[in-house]
C-alpha atoms as a PDB file:
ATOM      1  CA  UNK A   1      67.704 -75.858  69.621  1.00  0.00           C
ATOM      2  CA  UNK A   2      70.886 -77.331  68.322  1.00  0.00           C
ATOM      3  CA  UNK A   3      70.478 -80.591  70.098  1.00  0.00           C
ATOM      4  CA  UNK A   4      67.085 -80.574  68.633  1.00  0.00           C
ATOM      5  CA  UNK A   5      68.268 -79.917  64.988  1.00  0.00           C
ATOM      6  CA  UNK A   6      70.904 -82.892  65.648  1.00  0.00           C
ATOM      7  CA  UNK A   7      68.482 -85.392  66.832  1.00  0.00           C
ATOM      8  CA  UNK A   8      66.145 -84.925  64.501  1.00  0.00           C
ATOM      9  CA  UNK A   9      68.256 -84.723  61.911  1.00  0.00           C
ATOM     10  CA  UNK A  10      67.221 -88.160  60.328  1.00  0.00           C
ATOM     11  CA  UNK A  11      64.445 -90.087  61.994  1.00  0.00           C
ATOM     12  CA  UNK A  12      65.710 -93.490  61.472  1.00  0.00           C
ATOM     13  CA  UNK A  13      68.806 -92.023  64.220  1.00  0.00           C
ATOM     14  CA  UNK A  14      66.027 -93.355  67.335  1.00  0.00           C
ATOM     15  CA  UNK A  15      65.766 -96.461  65.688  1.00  0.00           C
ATOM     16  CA  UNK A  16      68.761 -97.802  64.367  1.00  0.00           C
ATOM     17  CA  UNK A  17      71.109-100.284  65.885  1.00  0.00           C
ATOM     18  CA  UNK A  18      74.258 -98.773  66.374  1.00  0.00           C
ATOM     19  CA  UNK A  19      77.308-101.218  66.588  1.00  0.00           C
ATOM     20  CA  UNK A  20      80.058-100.262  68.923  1.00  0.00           C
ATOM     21  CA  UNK A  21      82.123-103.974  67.955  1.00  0.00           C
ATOM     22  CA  UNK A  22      82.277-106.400  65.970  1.00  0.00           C
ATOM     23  CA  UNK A  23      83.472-110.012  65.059  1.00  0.00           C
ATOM     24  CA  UNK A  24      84.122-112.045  62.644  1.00  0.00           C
ATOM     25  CA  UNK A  25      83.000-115.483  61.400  1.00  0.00           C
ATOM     26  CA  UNK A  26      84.235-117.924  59.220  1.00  0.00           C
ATOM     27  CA  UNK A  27      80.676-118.273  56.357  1.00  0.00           C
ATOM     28  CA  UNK A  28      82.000-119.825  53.523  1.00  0.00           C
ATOM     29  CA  UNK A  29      78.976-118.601  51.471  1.00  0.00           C
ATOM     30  CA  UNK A  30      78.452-115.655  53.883  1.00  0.00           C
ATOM     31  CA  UNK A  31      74.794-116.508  53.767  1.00  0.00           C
ATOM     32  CA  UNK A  32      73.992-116.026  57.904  1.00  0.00           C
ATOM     33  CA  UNK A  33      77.004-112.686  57.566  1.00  0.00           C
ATOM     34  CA  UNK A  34      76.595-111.098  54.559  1.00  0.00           C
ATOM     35  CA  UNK A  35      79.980-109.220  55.188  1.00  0.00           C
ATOM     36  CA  UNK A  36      81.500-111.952  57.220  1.00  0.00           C
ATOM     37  CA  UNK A  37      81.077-109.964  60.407  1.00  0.00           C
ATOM     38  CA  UNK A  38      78.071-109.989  62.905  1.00  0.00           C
ATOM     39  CA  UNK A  39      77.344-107.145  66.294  1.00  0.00           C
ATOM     40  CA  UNK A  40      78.771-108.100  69.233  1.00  0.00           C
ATOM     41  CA  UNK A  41      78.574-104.552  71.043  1.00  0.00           C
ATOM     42  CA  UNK A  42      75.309-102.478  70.022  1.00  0.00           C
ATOM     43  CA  UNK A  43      73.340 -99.969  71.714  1.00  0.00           C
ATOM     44  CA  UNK A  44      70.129-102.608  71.460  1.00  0.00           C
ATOM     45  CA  UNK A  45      72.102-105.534  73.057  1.00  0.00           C
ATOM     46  CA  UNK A  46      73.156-103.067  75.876  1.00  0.00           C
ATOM     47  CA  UNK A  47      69.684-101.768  76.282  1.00  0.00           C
ATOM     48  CA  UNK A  48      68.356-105.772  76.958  1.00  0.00           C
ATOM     49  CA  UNK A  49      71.478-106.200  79.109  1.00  0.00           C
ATOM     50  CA  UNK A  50      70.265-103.295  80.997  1.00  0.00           C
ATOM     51  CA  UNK A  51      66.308-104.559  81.211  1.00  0.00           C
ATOM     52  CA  UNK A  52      67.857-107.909  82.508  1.00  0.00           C
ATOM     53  CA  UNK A  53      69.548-106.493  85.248  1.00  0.00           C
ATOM     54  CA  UNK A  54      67.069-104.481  86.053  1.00  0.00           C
ATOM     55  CA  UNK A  55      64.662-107.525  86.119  1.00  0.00           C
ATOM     56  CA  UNK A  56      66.897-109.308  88.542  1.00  0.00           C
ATOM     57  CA  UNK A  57      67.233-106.784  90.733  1.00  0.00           C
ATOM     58  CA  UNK A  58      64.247-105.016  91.126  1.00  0.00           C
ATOM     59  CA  UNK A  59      61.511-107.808  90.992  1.00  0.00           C
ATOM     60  CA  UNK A  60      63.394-110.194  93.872  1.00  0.00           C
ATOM     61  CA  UNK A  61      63.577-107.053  95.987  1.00  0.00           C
ATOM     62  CA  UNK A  62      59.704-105.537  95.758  1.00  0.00           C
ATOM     63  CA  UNK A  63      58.273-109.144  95.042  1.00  0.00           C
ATOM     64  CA  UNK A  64      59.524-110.994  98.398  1.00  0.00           C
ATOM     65  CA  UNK A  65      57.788-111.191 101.498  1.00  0.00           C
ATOM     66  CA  UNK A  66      58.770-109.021 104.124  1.00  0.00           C
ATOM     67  CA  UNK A  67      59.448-109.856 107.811  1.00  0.00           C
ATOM     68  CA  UNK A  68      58.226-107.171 109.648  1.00  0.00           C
ATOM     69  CA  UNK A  69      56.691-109.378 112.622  1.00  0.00           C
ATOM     70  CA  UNK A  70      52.971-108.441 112.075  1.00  0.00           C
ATOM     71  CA  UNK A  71      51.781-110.856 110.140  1.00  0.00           C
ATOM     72  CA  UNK A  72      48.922-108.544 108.440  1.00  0.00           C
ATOM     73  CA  UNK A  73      51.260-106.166 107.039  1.00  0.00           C
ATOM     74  CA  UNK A  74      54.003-108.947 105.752  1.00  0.00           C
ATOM     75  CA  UNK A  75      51.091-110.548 103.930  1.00  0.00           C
ATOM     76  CA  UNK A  76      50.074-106.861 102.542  1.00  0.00           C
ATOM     77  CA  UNK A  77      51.887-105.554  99.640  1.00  0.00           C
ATOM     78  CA  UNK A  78      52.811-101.573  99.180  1.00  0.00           C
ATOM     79  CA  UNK A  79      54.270 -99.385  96.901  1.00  0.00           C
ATOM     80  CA  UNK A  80      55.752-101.444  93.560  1.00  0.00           C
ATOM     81  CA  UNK A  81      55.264-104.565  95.391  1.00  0.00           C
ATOM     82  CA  UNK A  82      51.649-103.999  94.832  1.00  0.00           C
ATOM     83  CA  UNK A  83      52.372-103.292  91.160  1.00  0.00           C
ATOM     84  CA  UNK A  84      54.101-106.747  90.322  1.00  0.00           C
ATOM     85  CA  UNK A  85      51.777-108.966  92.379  1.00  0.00           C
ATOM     86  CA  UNK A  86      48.803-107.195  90.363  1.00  0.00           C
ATOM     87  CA  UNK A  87      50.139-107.599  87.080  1.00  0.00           C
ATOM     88  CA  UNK A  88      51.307-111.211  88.199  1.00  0.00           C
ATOM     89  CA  UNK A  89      47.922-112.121  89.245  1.00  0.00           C
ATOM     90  CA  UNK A  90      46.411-110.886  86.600  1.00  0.00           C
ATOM     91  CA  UNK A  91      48.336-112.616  84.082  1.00  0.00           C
ATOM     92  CA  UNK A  92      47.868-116.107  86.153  1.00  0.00           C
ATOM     93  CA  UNK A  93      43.998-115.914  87.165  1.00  0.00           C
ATOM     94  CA  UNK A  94      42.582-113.939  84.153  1.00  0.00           C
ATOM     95  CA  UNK A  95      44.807-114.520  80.976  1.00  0.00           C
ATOM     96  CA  UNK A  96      46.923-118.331  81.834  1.00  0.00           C
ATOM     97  CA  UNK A  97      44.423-120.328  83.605  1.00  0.00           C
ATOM     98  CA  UNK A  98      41.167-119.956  80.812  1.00  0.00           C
ATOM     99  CA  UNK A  99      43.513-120.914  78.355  1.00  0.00           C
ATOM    100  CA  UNK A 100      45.807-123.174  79.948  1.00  0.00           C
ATOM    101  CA  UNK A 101      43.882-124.805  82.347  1.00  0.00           C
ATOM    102  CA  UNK A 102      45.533-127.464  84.850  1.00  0.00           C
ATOM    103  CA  UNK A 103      48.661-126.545  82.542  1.00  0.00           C
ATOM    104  CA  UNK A 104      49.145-122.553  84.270  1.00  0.00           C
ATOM    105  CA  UNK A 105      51.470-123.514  86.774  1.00  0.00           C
ATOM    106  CA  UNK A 106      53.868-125.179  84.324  1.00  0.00           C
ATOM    107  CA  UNK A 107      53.774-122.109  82.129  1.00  0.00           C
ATOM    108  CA  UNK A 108      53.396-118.926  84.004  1.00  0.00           C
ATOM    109  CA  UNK A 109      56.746-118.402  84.684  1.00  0.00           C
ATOM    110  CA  UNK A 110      58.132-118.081  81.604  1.00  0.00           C
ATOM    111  CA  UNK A 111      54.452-115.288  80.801  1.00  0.00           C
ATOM    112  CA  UNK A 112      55.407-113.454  83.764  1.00  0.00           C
ATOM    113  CA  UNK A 113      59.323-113.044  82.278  1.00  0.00           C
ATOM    114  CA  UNK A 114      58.454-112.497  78.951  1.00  0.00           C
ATOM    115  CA  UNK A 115      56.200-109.760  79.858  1.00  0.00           C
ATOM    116  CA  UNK A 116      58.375-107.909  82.235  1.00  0.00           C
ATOM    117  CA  UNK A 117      61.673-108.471  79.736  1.00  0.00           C
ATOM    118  CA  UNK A 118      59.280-106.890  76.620  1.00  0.00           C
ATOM    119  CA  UNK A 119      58.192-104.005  78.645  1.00  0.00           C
ATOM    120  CA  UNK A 120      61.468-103.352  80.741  1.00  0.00           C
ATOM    121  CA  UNK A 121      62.857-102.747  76.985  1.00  0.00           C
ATOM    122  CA  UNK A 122      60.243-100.835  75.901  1.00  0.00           C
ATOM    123  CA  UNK A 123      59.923 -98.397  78.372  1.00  0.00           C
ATOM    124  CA  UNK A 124      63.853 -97.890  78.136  1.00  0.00           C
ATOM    125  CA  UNK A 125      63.646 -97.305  74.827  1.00  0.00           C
ATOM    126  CA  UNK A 126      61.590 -93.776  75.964  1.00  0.00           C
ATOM    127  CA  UNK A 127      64.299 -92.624  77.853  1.00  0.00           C
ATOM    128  CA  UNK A 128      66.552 -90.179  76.552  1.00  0.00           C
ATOM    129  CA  UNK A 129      69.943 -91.414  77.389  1.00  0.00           C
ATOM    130  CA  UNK A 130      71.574 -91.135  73.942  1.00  0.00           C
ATOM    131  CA  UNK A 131      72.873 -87.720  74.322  1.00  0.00           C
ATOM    132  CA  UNK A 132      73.667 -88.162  77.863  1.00  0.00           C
ATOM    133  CA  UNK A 133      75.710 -91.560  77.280  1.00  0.00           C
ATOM    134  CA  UNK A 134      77.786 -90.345  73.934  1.00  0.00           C
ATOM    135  CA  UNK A 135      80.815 -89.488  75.508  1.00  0.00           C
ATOM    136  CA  UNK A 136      81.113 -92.513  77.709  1.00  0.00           C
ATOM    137  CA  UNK A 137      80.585 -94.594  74.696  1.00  0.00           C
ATOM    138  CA  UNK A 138      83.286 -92.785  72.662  1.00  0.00           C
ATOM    139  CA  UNK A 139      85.624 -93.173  75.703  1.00  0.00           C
ATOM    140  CA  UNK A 140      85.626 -97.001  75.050  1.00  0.00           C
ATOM    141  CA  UNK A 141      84.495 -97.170  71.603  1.00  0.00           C
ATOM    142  CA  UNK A 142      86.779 -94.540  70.139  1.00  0.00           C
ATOM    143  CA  UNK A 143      84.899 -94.680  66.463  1.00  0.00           C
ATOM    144  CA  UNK A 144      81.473 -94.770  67.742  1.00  0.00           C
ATOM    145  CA  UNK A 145      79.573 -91.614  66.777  1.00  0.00           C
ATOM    146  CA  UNK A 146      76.124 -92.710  69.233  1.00  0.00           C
ATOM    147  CA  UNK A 147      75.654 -93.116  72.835  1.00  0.00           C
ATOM    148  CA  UNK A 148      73.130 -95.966  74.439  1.00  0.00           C
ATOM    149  CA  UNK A 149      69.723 -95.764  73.660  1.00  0.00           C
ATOM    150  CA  UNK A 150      66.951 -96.519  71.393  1.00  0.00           C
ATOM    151  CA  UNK A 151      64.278 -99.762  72.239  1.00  0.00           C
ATOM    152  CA  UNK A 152      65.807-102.937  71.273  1.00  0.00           C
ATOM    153  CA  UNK A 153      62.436-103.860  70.075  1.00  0.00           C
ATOM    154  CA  UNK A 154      62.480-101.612  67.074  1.00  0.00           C
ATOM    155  CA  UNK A 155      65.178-104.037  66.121  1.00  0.00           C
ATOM    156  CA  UNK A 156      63.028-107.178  63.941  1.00  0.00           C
ATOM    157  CA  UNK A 157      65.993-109.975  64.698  1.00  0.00           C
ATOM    158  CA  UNK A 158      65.227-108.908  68.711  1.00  0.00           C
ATOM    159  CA  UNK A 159      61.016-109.170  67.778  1.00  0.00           C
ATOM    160  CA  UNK A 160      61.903-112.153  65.878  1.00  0.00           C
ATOM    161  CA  UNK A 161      63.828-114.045  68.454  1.00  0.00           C
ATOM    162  CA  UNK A 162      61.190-113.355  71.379  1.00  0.00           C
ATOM    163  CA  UNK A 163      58.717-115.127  68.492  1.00  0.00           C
ATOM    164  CA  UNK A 164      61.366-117.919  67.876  1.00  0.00           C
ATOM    165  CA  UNK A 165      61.128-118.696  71.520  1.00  0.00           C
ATOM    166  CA  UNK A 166      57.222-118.594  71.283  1.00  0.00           C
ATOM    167  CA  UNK A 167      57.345-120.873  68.568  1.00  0.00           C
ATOM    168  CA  UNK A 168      60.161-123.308  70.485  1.00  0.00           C
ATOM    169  CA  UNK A 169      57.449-123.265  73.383  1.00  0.00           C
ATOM    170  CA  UNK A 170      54.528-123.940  71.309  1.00  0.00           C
ATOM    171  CA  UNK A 171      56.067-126.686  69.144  1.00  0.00           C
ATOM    172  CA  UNK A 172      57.978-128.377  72.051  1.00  0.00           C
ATOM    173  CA  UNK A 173      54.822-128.337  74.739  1.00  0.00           C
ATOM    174  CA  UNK A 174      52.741-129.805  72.124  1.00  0.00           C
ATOM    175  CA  UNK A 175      54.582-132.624  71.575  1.00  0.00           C
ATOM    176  CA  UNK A 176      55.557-132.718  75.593  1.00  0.00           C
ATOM    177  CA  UNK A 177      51.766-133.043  76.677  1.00  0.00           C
ATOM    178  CA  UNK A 178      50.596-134.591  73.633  1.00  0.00           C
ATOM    179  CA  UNK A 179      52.503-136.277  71.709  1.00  0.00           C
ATOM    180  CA  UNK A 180      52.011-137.932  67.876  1.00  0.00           C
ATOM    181  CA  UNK A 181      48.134-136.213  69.166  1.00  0.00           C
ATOM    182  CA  UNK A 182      49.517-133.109  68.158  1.00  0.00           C
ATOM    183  CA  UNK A 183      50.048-134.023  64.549  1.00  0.00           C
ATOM    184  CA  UNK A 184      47.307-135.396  64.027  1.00  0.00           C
ATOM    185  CA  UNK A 185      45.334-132.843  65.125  1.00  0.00           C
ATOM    186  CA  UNK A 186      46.623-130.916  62.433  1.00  0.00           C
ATOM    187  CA  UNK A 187      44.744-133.599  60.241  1.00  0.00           C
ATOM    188  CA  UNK A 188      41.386-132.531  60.144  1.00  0.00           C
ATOM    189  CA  UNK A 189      38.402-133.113  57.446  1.00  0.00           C
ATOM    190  CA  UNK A 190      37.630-135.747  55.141  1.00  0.00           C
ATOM    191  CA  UNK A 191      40.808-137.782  54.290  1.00  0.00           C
ATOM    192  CA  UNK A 192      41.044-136.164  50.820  1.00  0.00           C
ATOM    193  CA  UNK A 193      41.698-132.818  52.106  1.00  0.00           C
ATOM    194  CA  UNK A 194      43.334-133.701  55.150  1.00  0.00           C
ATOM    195  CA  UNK A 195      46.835-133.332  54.174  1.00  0.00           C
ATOM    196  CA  UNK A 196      46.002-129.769  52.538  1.00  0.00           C
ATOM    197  CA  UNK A 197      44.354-128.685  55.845  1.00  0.00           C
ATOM    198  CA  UNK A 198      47.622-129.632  58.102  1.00  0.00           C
ATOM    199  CA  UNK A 199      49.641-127.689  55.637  1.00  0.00           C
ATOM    200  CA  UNK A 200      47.796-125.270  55.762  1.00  0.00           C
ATOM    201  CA  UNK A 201      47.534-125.437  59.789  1.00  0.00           C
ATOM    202  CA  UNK A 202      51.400-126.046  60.064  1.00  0.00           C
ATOM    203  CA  UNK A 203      51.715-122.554  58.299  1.00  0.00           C
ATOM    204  CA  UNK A 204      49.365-121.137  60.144  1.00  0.00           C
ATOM    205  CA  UNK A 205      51.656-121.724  63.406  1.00  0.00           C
ATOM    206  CA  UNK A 206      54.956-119.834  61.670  1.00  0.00           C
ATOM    207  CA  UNK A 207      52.494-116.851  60.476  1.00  0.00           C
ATOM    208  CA  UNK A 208      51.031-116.279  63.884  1.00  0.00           C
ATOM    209  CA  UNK A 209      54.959-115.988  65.420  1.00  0.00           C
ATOM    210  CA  UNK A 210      55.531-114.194  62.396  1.00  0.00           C
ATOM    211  CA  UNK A 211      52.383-111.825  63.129  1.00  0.00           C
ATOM    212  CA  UNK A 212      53.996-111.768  66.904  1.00  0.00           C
ATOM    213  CA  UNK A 213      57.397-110.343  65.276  1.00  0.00           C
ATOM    214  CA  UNK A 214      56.398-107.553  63.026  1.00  0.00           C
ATOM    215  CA  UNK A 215      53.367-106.537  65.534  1.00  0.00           C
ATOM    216  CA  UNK A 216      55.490-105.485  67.989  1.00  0.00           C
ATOM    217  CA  UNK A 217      58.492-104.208  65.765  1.00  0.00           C
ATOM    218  CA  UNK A 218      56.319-102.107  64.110  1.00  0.00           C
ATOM    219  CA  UNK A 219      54.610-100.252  66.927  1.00  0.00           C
ATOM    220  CA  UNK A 220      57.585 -99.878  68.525  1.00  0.00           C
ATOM    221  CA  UNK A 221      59.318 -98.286  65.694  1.00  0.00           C
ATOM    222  CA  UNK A 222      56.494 -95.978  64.215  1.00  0.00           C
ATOM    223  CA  UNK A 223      56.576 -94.178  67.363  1.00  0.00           C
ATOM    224  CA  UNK A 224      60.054 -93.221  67.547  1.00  0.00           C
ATOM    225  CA  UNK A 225      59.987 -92.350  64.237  1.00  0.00           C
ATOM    226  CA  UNK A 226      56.665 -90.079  64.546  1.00  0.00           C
ATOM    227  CA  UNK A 227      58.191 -88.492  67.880  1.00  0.00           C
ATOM    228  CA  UNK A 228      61.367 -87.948  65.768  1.00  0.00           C
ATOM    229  CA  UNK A 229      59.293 -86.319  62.677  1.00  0.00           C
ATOM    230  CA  UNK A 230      57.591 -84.244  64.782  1.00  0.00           C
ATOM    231  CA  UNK A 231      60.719 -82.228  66.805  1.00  0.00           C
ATOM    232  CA  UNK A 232      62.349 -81.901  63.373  1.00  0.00           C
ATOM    233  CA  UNK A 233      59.744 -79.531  62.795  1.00  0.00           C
ATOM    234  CA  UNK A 234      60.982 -77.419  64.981  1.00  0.00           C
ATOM    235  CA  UNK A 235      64.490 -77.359  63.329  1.00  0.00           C
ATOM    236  CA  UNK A 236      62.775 -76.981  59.830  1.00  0.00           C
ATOM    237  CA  UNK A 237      60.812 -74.222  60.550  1.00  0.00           C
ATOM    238  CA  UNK A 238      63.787 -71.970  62.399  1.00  0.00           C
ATOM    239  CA  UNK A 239      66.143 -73.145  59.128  1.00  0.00           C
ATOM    240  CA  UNK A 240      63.042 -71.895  56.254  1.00  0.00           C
ATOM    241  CA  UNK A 241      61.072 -69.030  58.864  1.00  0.00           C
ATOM    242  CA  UNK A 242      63.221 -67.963  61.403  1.00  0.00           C
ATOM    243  CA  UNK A 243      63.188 -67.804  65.463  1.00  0.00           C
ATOM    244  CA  UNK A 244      59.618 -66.454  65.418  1.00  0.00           C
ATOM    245  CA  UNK A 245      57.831 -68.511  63.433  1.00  0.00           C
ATOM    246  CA  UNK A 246      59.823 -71.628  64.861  1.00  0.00           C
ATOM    247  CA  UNK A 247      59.086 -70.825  68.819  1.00  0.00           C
ATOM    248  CA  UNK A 248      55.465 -70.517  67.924  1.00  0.00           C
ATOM    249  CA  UNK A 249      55.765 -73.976  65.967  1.00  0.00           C
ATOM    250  CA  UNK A 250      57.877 -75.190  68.934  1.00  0.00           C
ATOM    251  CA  UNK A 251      55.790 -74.887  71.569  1.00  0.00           C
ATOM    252  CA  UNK A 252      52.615 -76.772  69.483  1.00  0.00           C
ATOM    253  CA  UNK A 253      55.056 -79.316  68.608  1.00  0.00           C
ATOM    254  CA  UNK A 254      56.144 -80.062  72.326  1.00  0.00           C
ATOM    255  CA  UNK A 255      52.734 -80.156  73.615  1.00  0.00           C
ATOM    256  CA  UNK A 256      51.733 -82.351  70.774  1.00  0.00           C
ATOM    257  CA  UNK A 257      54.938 -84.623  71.460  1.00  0.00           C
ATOM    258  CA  UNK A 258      54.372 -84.553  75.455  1.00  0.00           C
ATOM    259  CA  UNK A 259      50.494 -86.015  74.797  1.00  0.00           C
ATOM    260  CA  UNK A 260      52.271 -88.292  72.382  1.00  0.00           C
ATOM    261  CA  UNK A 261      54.859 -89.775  74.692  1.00  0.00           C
ATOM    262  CA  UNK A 262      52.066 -90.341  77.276  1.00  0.00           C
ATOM    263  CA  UNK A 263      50.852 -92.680  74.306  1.00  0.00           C
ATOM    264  CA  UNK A 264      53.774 -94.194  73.912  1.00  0.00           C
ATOM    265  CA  UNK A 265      54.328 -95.301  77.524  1.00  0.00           C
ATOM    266  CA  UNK A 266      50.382 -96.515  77.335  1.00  0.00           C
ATOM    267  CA  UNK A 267      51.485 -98.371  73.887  1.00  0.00           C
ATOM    268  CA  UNK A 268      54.320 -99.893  75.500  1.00  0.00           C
ATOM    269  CA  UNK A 269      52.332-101.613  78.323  1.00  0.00           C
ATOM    270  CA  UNK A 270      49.884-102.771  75.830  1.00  0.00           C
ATOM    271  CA  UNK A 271      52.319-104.350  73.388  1.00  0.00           C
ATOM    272  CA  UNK A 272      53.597-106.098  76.216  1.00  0.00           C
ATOM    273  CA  UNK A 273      50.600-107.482  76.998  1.00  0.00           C
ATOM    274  CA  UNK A 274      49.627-108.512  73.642  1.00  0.00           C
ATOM    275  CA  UNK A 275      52.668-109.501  72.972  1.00  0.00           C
ATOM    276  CA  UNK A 276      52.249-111.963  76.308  1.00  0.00           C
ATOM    277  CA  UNK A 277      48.834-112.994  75.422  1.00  0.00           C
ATOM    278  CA  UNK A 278      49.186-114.138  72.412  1.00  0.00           C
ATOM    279  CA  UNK A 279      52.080-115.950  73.191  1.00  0.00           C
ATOM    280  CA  UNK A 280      49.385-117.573  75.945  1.00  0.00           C
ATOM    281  CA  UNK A 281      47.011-118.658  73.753  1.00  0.00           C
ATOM    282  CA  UNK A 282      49.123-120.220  70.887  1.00  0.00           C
ATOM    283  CA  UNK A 283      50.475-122.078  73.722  1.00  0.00           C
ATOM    284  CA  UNK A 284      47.222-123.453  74.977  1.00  0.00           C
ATOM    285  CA  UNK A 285      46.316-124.173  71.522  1.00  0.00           C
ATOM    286  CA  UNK A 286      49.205-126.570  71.596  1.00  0.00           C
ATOM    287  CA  UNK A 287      48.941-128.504  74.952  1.00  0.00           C
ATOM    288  CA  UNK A 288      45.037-128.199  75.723  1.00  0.00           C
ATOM    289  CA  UNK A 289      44.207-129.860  72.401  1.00  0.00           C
ATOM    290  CA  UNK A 290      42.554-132.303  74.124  1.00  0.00           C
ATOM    291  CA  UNK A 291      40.037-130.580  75.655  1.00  0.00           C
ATOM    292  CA  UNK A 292      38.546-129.713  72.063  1.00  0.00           C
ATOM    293  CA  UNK A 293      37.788-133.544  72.161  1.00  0.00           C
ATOM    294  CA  UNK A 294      36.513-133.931  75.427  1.00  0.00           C
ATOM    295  CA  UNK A 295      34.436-130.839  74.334  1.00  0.00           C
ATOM    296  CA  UNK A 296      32.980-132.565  71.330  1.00  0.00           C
ATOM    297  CA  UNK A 297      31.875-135.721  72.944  1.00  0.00           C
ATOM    298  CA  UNK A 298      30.491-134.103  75.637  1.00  0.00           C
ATOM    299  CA  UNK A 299      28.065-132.350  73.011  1.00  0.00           C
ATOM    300  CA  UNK A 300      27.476-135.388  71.234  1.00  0.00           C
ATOM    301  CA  UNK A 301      26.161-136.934  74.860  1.00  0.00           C
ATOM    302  CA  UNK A 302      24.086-133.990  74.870  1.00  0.00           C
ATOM    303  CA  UNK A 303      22.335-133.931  71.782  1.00  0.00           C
ATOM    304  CA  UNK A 304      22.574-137.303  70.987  1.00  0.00           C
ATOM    305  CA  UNK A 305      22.299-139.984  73.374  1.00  0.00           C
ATOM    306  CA  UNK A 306      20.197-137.763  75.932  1.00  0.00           C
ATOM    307  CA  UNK A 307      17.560-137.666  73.513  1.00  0.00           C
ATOM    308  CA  UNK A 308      18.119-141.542  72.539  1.00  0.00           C
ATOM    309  CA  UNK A 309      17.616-142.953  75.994  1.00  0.00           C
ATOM    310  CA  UNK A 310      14.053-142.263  76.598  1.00  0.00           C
ATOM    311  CA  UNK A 311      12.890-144.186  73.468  1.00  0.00           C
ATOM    312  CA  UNK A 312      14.723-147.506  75.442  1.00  0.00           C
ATOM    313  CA  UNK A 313      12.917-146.182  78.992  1.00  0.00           C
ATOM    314  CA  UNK A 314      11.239-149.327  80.195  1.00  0.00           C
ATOM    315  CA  UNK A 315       7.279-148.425  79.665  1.00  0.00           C
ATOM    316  CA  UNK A 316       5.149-147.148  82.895  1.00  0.00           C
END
């Protein structure tokens, strides 16, 4: 009960970074440090740390082919192997190649990491390890009052930098594949508006990364912070009505926060995923512009000149 009443003692605890070190910079106008100082150590950039590793060792190992001698079984995946192919497959046949078209191989790599990385870090985030790493922490970090734990993507500067890269890709590509075609796709209407529509469009790329960031912050933070609410009802109701009233409470409260957590593990595939698809399609928005072109003649053929030519047919 006591490690109950401590953990839930403020909410926020699951979701704030935590900073173990730090160091400083020299900001004249401290306008990127506001107190001259920026993390180094924190329990979110240990978290990712941990999600990499985990990446690059786990995927190599349950993604390679094995080399068994029967050909039928090497070719056969089992067990998590099946698990990554699936999702892998998935993400190349059904979500990359009707968006990016001849463009999938050049791109799926970097779908297939982002989508691992974001849920690696989310599902970490579920684990309890805060409790259980505190006193290794404060063996090295003599002043730090928190262990390890918490998902790094309740933390907006890690959302935001995932939809910095997005908007990197999207930006760069674009120009890669199609270049000053790009901009002046942007350009669309009669001349007079023109310019007002590519402003309008050139905003309309940061608010969709933006949209990417605070999407996935915020789902990842409401549900710590509703998990958290919800066992510091149990503390509450011991501290105002006693033992009794509090195991009855208790024992509604767990079962409510088990079926929650089950949600929570659902949630965090699924913000992966949109998290991934989006990222997809803003990307094929960039480099397949061209296809919206070949799309428009291609209806101008068909309702235009196939109903022309028969009025220049040669008469019977």
């Amino acid at each position: 009960m006591n490690f109950v009443a401590l953990a839930a003692a403020n909410p926020m605890d699951h979701v704030y970074q935590w900073v173990y070190q730090r160091a400083h910079l020299t900001d004249a106008n401290n306008v990127f440090t506001p107190n001259g100082q920026i993390s180094v150590v924190s329990n979110h950039i240990i978290m990712q740390i941990i999600a990499v590793l985990l990446l690059v060792l786990l995927i190599p190992r349950f993604a390679r082919m094995r080399a068994s001698g029967d050909s039928v079984k090497d070719l056969t995946p089992r067990g998590l192997g099946n698990f990554f192919e699936a999702i892998c497959a998935y993400f190349r046949d059904t979500v990359a190649r009707p968006i990016l078209g001849e463009h999938t191989d050049q791109f799926i790599t970097y779908i297939w990491t982002a989508f691992f990385y974001i849920l690696f870090v989310n599902l970490l985030g579920l684990l309890p390890l805060e409790p259980i790493t505190r006193g290794l922490v404060k063996s090295v970090y003599p002043h730090a009052h928190h262990g390890i734990g918490g998902s790094a993507t309740g933390n907006i500067w890690v959302t935001g930098s995932l939809a910095a890269c997005t908007l990197i890709m999207v930006v760069f590509n674009g120009f890669r594949y199609n270049g000053m075609g790009y901009v002046k796709h942007f350009f669309q209407g009669p001349i007079y508006i023109a310019p007002l529509i590519a402003f309008l469009e050139v905003v309309g790329v940061v608010a969709k990364c933006f949209a990417l960031t605070v999407r996935l912050f915020a789902n990842m933070v409401a549900g710590h912070v509703l998990l958290a609410v919800l066992m510091s009802f149990i503390s509450l109701s011991y501290t105002g009505l006693g033992a009794g009233a509090a195991t009855g409470i208790g024992i509604v409260v767990v079962l409510v926060s088990v079926a929650f957590y089950l949600l929570e593990i659902f949630v965090a595939f699924l913000q992966a995923f949109i998290f991934t698809f989006l990222t997809t399609l803003f990307i094929g928005q960039a480099v397949v512009i061209h296809h919206e072109h070949e799309g428009e003649h291609e209806h101008a053929r068909e309702h235009g000149h196939g109903a022309v030519e028969p009025a220049h047919a040669a008469p019977h």
